[in-house]
Protein backbone atom coordinates (compact mmCIF):
# COMPACT_ATOMS: atom_id res chain seq x y z
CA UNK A 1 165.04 109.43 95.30
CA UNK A 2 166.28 106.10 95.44
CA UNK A 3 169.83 107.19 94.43
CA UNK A 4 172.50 104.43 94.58
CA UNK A 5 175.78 106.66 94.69
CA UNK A 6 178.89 104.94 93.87
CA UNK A 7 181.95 106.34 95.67
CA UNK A 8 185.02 105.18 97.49
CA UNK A 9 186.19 108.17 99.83
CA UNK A 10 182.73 109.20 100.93
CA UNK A 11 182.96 111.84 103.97
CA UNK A 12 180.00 111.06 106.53
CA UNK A 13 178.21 113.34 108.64
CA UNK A 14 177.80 110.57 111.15
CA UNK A 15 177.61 107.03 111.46
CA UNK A 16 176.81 103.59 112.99
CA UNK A 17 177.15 100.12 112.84
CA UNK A 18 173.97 98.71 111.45
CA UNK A 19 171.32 100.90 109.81
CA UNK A 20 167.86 99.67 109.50
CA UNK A 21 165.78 100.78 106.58
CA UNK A 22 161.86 100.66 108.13
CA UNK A 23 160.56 100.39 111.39
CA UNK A 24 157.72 97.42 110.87
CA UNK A 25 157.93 93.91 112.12
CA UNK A 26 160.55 93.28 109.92
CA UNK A 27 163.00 95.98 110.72
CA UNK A 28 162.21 96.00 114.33
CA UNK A 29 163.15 92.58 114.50
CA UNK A 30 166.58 92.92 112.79
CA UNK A 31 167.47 96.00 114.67
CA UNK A 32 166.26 93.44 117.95
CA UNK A 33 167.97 90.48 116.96
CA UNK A 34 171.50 92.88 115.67
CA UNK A 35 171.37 94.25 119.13
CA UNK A 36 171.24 92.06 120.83
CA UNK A 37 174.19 90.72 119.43
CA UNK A 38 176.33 93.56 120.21
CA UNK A 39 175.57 96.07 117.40
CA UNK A 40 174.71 99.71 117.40
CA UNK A 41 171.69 100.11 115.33
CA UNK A 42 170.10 102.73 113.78
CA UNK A 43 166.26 102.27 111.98
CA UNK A 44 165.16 104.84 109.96
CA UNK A 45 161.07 104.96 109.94
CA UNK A 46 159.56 107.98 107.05
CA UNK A 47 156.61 108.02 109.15
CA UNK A 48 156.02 109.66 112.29
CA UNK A 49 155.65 107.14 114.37
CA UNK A 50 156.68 103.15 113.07
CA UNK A 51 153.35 101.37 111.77
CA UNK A 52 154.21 99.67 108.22
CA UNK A 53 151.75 97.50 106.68
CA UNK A 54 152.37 95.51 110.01
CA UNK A 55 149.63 97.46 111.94
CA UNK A 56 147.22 97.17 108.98
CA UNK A 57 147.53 93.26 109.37
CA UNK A 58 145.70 90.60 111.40
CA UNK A 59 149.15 90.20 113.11
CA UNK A 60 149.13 86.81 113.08
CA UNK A 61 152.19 84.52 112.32
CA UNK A 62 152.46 81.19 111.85
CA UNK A 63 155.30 79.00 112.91
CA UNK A 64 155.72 75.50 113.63
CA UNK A 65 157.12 73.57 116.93
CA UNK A 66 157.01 75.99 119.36
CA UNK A 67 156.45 75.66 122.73
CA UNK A 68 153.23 77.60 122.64
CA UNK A 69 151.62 74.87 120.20
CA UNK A 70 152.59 72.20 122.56
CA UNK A 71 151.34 74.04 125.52
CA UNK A 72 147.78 73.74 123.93
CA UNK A 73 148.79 69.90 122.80
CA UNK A 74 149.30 70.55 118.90
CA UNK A 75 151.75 69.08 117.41
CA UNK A 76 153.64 70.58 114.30
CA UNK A 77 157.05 70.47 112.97
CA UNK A 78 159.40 72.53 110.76
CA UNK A 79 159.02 69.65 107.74
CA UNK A 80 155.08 69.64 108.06
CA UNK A 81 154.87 73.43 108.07
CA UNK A 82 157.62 73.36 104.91
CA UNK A 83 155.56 71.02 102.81
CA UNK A 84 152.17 73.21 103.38
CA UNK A 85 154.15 76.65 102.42
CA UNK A 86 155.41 74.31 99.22
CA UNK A 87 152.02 72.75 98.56
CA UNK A 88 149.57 75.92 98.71
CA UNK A 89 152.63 77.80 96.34
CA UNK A 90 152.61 74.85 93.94
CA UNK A 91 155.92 73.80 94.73
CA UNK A 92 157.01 77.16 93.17
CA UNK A 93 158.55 78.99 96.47
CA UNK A 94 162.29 79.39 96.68
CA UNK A 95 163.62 76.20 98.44
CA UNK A 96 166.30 77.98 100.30
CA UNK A 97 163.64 80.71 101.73
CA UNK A 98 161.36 78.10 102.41
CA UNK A 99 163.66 76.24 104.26
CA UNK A 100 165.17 79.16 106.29
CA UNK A 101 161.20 80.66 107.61
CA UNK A 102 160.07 77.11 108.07
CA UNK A 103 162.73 76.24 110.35
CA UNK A 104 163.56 79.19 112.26
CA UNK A 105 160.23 81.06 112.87
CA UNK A 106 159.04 78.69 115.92
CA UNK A 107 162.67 79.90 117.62
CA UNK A 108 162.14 83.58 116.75
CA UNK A 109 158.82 83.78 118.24
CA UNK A 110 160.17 82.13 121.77
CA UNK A 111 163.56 84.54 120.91
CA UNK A 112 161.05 87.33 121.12
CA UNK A 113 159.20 85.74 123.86
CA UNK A 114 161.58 85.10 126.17
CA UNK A 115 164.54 88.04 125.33
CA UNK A 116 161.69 90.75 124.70
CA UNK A 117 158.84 89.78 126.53
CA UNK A 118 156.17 89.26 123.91
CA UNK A 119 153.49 87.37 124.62
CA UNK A 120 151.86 84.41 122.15
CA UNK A 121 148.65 82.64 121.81
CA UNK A 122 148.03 79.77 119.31
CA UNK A 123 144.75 80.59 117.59
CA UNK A 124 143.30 76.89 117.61
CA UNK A 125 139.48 77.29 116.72
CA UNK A 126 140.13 77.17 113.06
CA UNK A 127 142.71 75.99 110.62
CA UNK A 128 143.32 79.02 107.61
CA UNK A 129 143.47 77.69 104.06
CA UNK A 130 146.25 75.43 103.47
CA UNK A 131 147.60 75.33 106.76
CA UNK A 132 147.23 71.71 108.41
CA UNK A 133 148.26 72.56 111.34
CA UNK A 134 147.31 75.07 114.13
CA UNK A 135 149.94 77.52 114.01
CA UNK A 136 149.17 81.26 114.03
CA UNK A 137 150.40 82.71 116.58
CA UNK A 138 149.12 86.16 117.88
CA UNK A 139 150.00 88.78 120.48
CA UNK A 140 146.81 88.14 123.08
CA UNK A 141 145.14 91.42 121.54
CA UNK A 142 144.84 90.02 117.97
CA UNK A 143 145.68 92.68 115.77
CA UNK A 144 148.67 93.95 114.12
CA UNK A 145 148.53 97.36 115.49
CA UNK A 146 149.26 95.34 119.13
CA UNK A 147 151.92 93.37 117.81
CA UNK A 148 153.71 96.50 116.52
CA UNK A 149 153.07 98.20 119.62
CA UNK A 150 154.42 95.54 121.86
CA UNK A 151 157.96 95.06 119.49
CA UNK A 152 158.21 99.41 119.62
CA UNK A 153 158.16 99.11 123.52
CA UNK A 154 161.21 96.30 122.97
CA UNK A 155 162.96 98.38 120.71
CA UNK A 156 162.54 101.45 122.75
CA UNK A 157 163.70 98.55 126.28
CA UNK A 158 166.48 98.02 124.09
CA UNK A 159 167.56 101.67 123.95
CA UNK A 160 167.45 101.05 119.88
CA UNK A 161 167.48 104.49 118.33
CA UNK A 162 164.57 105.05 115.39
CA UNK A 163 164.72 108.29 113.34
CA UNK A 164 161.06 108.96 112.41
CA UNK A 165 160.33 111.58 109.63
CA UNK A 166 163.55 110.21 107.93
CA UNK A 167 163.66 108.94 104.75
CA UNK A 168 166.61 107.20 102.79
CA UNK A 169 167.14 108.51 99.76
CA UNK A 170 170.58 107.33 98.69
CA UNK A 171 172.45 104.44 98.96
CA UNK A 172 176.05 104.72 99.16
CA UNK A 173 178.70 101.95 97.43
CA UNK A 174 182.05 101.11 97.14
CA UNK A 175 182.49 98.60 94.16
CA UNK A 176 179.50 96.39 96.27
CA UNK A 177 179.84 97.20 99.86
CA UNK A 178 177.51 99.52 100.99
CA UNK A 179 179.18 102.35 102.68
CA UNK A 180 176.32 104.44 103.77
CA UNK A 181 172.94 106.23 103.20
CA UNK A 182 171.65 109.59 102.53
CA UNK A 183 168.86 110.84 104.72
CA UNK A 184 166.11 113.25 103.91
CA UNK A 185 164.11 114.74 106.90
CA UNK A 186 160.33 115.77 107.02
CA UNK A 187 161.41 119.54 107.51
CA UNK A 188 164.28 119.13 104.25
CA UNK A 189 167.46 118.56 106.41
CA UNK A 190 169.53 116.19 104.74
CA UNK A 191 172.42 114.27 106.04
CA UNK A 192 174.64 111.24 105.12
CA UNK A 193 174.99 108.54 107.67
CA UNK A 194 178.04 106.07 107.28
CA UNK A 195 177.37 102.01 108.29
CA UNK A 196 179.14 99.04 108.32
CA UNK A 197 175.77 96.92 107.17
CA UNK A 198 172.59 97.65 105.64
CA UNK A 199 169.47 96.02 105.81
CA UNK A 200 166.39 96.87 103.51
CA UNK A 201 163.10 96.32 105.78
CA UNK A 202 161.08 99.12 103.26
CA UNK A 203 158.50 96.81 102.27
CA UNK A 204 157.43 96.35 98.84
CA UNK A 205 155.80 98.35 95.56
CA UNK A 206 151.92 98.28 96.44
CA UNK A 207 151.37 101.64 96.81
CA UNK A 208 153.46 102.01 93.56
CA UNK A 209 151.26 102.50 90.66
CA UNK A 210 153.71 102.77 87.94
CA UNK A 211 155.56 99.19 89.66
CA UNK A 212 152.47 97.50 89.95
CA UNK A 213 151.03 98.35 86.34
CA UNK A 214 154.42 96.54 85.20
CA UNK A 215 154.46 93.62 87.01
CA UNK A 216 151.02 92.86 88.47
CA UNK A 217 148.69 94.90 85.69
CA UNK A 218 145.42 92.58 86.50
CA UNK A 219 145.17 94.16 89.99
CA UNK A 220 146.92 97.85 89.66
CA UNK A 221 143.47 99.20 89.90
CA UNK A 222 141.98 97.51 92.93
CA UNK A 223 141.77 99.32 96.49
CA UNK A 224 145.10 99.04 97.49
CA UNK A 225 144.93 98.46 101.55
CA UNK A 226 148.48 98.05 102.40
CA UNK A 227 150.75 100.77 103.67
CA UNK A 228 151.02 104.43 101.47
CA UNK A 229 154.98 104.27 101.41
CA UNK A 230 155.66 101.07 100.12
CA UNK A 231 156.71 102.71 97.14
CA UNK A 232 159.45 100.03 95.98
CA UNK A 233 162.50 101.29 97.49
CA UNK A 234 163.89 98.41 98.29
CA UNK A 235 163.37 96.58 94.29
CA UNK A 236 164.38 100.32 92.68
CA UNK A 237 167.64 100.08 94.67
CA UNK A 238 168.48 96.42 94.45
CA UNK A 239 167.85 96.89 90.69
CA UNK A 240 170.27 99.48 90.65
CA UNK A 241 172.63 97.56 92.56
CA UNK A 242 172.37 94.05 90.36
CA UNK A 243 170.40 92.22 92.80
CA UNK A 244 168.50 89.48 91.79
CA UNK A 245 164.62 89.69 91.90
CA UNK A 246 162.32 87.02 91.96
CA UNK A 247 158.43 86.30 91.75
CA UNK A 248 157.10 90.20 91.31
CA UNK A 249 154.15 88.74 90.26
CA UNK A 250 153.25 87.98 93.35
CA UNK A 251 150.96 89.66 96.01
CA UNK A 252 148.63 88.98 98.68
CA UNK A 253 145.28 90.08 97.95
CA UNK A 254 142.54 89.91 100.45
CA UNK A 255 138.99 89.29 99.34
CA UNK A 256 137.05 90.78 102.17
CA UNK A 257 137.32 94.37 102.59
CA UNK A 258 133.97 96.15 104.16
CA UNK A 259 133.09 99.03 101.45
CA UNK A 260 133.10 101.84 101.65
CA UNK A 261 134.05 101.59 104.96
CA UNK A 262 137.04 100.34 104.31
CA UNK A 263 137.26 97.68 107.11
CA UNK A 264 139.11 94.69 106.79
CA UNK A 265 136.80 91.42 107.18
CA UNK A 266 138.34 88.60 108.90
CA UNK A 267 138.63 85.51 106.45
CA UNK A 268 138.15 82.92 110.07
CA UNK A 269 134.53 83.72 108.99
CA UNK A 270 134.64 81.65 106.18
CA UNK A 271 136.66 78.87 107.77
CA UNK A 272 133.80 78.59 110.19
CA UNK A 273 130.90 78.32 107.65
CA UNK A 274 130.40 81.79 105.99
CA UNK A 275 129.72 82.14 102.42
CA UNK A 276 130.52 84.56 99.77
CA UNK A 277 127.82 85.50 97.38
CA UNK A 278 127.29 88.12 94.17
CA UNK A 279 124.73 90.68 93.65
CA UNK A 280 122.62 87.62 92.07
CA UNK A 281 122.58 85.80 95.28
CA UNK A 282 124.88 83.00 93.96
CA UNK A 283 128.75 81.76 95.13
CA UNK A 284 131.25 82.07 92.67
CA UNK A 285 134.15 80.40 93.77
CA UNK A 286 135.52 77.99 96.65
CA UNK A 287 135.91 80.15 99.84
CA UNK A 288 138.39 77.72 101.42
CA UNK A 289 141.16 78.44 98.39
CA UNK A 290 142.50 81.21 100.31
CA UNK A 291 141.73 84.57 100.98
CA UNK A 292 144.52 86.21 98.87
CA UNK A 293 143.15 84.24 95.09
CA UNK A 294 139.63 85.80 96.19
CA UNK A 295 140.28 89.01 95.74
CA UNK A 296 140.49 88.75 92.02
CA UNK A 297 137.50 86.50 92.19
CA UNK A 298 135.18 89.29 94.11
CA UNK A 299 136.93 91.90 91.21
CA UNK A 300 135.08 89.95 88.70
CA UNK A 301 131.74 89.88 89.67
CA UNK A 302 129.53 92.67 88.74
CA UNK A 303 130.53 95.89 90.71
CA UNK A 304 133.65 94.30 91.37
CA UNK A 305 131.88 93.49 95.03
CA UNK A 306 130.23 90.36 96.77
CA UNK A 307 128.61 89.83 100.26
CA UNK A 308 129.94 88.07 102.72
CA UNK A 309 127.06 85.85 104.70
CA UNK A 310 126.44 83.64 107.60
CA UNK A 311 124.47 83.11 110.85
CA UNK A 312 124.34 84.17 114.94
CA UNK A 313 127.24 81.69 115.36
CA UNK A 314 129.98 83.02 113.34
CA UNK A 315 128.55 86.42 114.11
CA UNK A 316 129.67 86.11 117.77
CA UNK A 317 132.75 84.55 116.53
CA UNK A 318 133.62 87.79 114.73
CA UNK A 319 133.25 89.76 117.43
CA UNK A 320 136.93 88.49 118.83
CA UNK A 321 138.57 90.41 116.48
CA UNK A 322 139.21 94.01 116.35
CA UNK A 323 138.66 94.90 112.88
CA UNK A 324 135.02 93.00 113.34
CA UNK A 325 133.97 95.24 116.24
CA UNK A 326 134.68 98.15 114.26
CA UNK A 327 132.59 97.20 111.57
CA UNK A 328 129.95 96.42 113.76
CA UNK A 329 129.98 99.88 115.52
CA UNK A 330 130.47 101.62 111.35
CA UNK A 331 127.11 99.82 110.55
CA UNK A 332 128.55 97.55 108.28
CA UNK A 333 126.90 94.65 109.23
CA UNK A 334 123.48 94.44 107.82
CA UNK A 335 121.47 91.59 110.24
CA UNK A 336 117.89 89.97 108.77
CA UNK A 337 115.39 87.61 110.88
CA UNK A 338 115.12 85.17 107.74
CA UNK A 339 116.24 85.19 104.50
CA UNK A 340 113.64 87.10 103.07
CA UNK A 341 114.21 89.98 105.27
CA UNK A 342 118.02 89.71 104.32
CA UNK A 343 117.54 89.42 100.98
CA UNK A 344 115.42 93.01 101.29
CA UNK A 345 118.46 94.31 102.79
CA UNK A 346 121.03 94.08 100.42
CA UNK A 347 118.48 94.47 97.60
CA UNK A 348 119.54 90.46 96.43
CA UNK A 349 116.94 88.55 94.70
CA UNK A 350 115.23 86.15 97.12
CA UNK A 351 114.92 82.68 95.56
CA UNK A 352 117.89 83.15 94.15
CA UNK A 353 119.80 83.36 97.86
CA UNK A 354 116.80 80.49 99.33
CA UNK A 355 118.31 78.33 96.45
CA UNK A 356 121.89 79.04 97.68
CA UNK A 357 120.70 78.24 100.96
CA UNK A 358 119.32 75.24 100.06
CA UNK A 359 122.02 74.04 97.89
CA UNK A 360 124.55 74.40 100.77
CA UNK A 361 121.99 72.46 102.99
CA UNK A 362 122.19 69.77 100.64
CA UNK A 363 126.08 69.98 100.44
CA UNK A 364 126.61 70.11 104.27
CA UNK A 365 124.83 66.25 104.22
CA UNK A 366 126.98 65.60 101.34
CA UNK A 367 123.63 64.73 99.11
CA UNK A 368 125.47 66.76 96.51
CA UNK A 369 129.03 67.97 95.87
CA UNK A 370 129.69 71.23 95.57
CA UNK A 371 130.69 72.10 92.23
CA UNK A 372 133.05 74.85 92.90
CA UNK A 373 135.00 72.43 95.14
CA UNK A 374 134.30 73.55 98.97
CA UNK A 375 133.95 70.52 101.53
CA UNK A 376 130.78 71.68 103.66
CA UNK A 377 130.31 68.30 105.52
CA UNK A 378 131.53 69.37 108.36
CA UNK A 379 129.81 72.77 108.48
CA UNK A 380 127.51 73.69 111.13
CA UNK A 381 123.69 74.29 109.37
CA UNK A 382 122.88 78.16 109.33
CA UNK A 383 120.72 79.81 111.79
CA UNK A 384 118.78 82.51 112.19
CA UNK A 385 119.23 85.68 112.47
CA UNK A 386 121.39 86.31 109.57
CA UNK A 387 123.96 88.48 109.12
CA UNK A 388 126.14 89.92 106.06
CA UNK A 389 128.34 92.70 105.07
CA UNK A 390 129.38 94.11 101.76
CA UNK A 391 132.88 93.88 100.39
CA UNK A 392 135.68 94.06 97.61
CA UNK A 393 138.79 92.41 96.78
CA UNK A 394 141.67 94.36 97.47
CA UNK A 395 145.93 94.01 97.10
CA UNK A 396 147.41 94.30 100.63
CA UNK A 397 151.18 94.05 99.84
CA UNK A 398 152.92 92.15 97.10
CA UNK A 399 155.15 88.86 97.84
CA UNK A 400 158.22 89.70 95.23
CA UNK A 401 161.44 91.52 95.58
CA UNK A 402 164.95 91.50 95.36
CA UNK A 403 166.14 87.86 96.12
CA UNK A 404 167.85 86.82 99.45
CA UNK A 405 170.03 83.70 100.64
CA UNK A 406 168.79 81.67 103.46
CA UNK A 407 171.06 84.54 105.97
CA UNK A 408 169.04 87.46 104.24
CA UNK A 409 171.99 88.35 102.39
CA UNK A 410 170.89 89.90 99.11
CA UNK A 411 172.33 87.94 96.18
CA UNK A 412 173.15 89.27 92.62
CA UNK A 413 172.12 87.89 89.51
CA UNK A 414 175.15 85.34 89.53
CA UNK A 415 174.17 84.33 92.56
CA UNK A 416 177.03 86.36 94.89
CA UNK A 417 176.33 87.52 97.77
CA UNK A 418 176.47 91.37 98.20
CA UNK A 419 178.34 91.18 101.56
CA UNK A 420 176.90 93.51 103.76
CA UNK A 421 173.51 94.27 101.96
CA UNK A 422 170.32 92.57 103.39
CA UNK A 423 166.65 92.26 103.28
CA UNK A 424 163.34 90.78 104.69
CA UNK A 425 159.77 91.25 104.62
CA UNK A 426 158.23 92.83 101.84
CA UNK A 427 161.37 94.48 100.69
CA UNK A 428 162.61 90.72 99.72
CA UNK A 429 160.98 87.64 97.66
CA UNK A 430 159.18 85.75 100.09
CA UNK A 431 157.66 82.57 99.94
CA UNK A 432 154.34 82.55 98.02
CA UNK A 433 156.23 81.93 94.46
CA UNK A 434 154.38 84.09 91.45
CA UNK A 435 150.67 84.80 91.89
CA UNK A 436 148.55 85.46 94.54
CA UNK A 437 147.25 81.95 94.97
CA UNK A 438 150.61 80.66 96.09
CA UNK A 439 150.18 83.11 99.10
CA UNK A 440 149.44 80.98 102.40
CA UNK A 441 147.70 82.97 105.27
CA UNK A 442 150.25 84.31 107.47
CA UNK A 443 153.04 84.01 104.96
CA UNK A 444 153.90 88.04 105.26
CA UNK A 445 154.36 88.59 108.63
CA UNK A 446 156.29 85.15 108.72
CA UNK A 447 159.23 86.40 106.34
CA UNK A 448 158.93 89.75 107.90
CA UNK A 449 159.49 88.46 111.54
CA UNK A 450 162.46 85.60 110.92
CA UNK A 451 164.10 86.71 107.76
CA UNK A 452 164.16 90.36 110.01
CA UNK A 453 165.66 88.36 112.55
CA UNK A 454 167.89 86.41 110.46
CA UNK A 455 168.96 89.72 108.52
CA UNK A 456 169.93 91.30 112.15
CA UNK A 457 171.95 88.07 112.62
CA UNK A 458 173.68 88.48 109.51
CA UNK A 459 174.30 92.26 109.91
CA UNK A 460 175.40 92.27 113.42
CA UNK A 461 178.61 89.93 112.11
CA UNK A 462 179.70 92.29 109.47
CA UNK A 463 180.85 94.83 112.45
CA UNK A 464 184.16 95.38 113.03
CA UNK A 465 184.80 95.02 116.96
């Protein structure tokens, strides 16, 4: 596994122009963008049917200055959307990425819009943490099983050919030009497959215990809710092959998963006035930080759990999503006339939720700040009935990996280009720099969707015509 085989007279069983390592947002829109361009492309999916941590997502994706914004009157730009990806990652995100998703997300979207008939809606009822603009964009179902859905029937318009039940297992190298890969099937077969470019879509190492006791030890024994086979291929290999790797610190945690059911908890409930609280009825930390930096804030209360409440309103406002529905119909959402009745249901000691209660009250008129930092002025006043559900923090992918130039080229330490090696998504540093609160909402998806495109680009001119 994970084999990078150096050789110079390689014989093939077959091959192709591009190969694409991973069939989730990212690789699907490389192996788009490369064929469009001309190129005969070949993705390569271990699963049996493409999914990725792409379907386990909200499948949104920000992006700045498209037409979509300005067709619902917001207005955004590249530079605005640049400084917020800088400011929620402390200035630490790598300029050149930065620069590269910022700028060419908005025209990948409409790419995919208007070449491959996806469909976008701006999500404008509530701004995520950090962003100051409205500027997730969505597929009109919501979720990221419909966005992957919609980009497989665009590969499969395309006539792009995905091997599922595939998976590389060898790299093949000639000084550093990747020659080819080695395939293993589900049912043993193997075979070598000759390319004239590469690119890495494989995600990253969260479902890689022994990876993420190395580099992210605080959180290698939290639920891990991101896709079973991101196993690190992608680092292992570059590693082997003298990429540089940047910021594998870095993850996005989420800290709103329904347990034990298992069901992720949309974080636009607490943008629109929920609250997080222990198993004393008290907050612990600033809700509007970011949903990724939670997760290791729910770990440390007791249980390593917390409930998520909040009124009728936001209630109905759930129901939108998907994921929401679902918890509804698992009975995860426990629902109280008053407080004390809530309290009684998730066995929380009553004055000590009234006094929350009341303390937010008092915060919403701005008679008192709120310690832990949250702005509740312009919060709507909770209602009756109540509602709450019980969750944990949880690591959905990490945000480190081998390090790209602004074409998705993987670089080596030095800095050189490897010339027909690249990389997006997960497989790739992205743009959260090294901890989880650098991570701004939507940040995944947006290097898996333009630095896949971008990477298709780049691969599709390495063909010899």
């Amino acid at each position: 596994m994970n084999q990078v085989i150096h050789s110079g007279d390689t014989r093939f069983d077959s091959s192709v122009q591009v190969v694409v390592i991973g069939a989730g947002a990212c690789g699907l829109a490389a192996a788009l963008k490369a064929t469009d361009l001309g190129a005969e492309v070949l993705v390569i999916e271990q699963d049996n049917a493409p999914s990725g941590s792409t379907a386990l997502s909200s499948g949104f994706i920000p992006a700045a200055g498209t037409r979509f914004q300005k067709n619902q009157g917001i207005v955004d730009t590249a530079e605005i959307f640049e400084n917020d990806i800088q400011k929620k990652a402390g200035g630490q995100a790598e300029p050149r990425l930065t620069n590269a998703v910022a700028h060419n997300c908005g025209a990948t979207l409409e790419w995919l819009a208007d070449r491959h008939g996806l469909e976008w809606i701006v999500i404008d009822d509530f701004l995520y943490p950090g962003h100051s603009r409205h500027r997730m964009h969505a597929v009109p179902e919501r979720t990221g099983a419909a966005l992957m859905t919609r980009l497989v029937n665009a590969a499969e318009r395309a006539n792009i050919a995905i091997a599922t039940n595939a998976r590389v297992t060898a790299i093949h190298v000639d000084r550093d030009q990747i020659k080819g890969v080695g395939v293993t099937r589900s049912d043993g077969v193997q075979e070598s497959i000759g390319c004239e470019a590469l690119v890495m879509a494989c995600s990253g190492y969260g479902g890689n215990s022994a990876l993420m006791r190395e580099y992210i030890p605080e959180m290698a024994d939290a639920l891990y809710f991101g896709h079973a086979g991101n196993r690190g291929d992608a680092l292992l290999w570059g590693l082997k092959l003298g990429a540089a790797v940047r910021d594998l610190t870095s993850y996005q945690g989420h800290g709103s998963v329904a347990v034990p059911h298992g069901i992720l908890i949309s974080w636009a409930l607490m943008m629109q006035g929920a609250i997080q609280v222990n198993a004393d009825g008290k907050r612990f930390a600033n809700e509007h930080r970011g949903y990724s930096e939670q997760a290791a804030e729910v770990l440390s209360q007791r249980g390593g759990i917390a409930w998520d409440v909040y009124d009728e309103r936001i209630h109905l406002a759930g129901i939108e999503f998907d994921d929401y529905r679902h918890a509804v119909e698992a009975g995860a959402i426990k629902s109280a006339g008053d407080t004390s009745d809530l309290c009684n249901a998730l066995k929380l000691p009553e004055s000590s939720l009234e006094r929350t209660f009341d303390q937010i009250a008092a915060y919403r008129k701005g008679t008192i700040v709120d310690p832990l930092g949250r702005d509740f002025t312009g919060d709507q006043p909770f209602e009756p009935p109540f509602h709450a559900v019980r969750v944990t923090g949880a690591v959905f992918h990490t945000q480190g990996g081998v390090l790209t130039n602004e074409k998705a080229q993987v670089v080596t330490g030095p800095g050189k280009p490897l010339p027909n090696l690249f990389a997006g998504g997960g497989a790739a540093c992205g743009v959260s720099g090294p901890a989880a609160q650098g991570y701004l909402s939507g940040n995944g998806l947006l290097c898996a969707v333009t630095m896949g495109a971008l990477a298709g680009e780049s691969a599709a001119s390495c063909i010899t015509r």
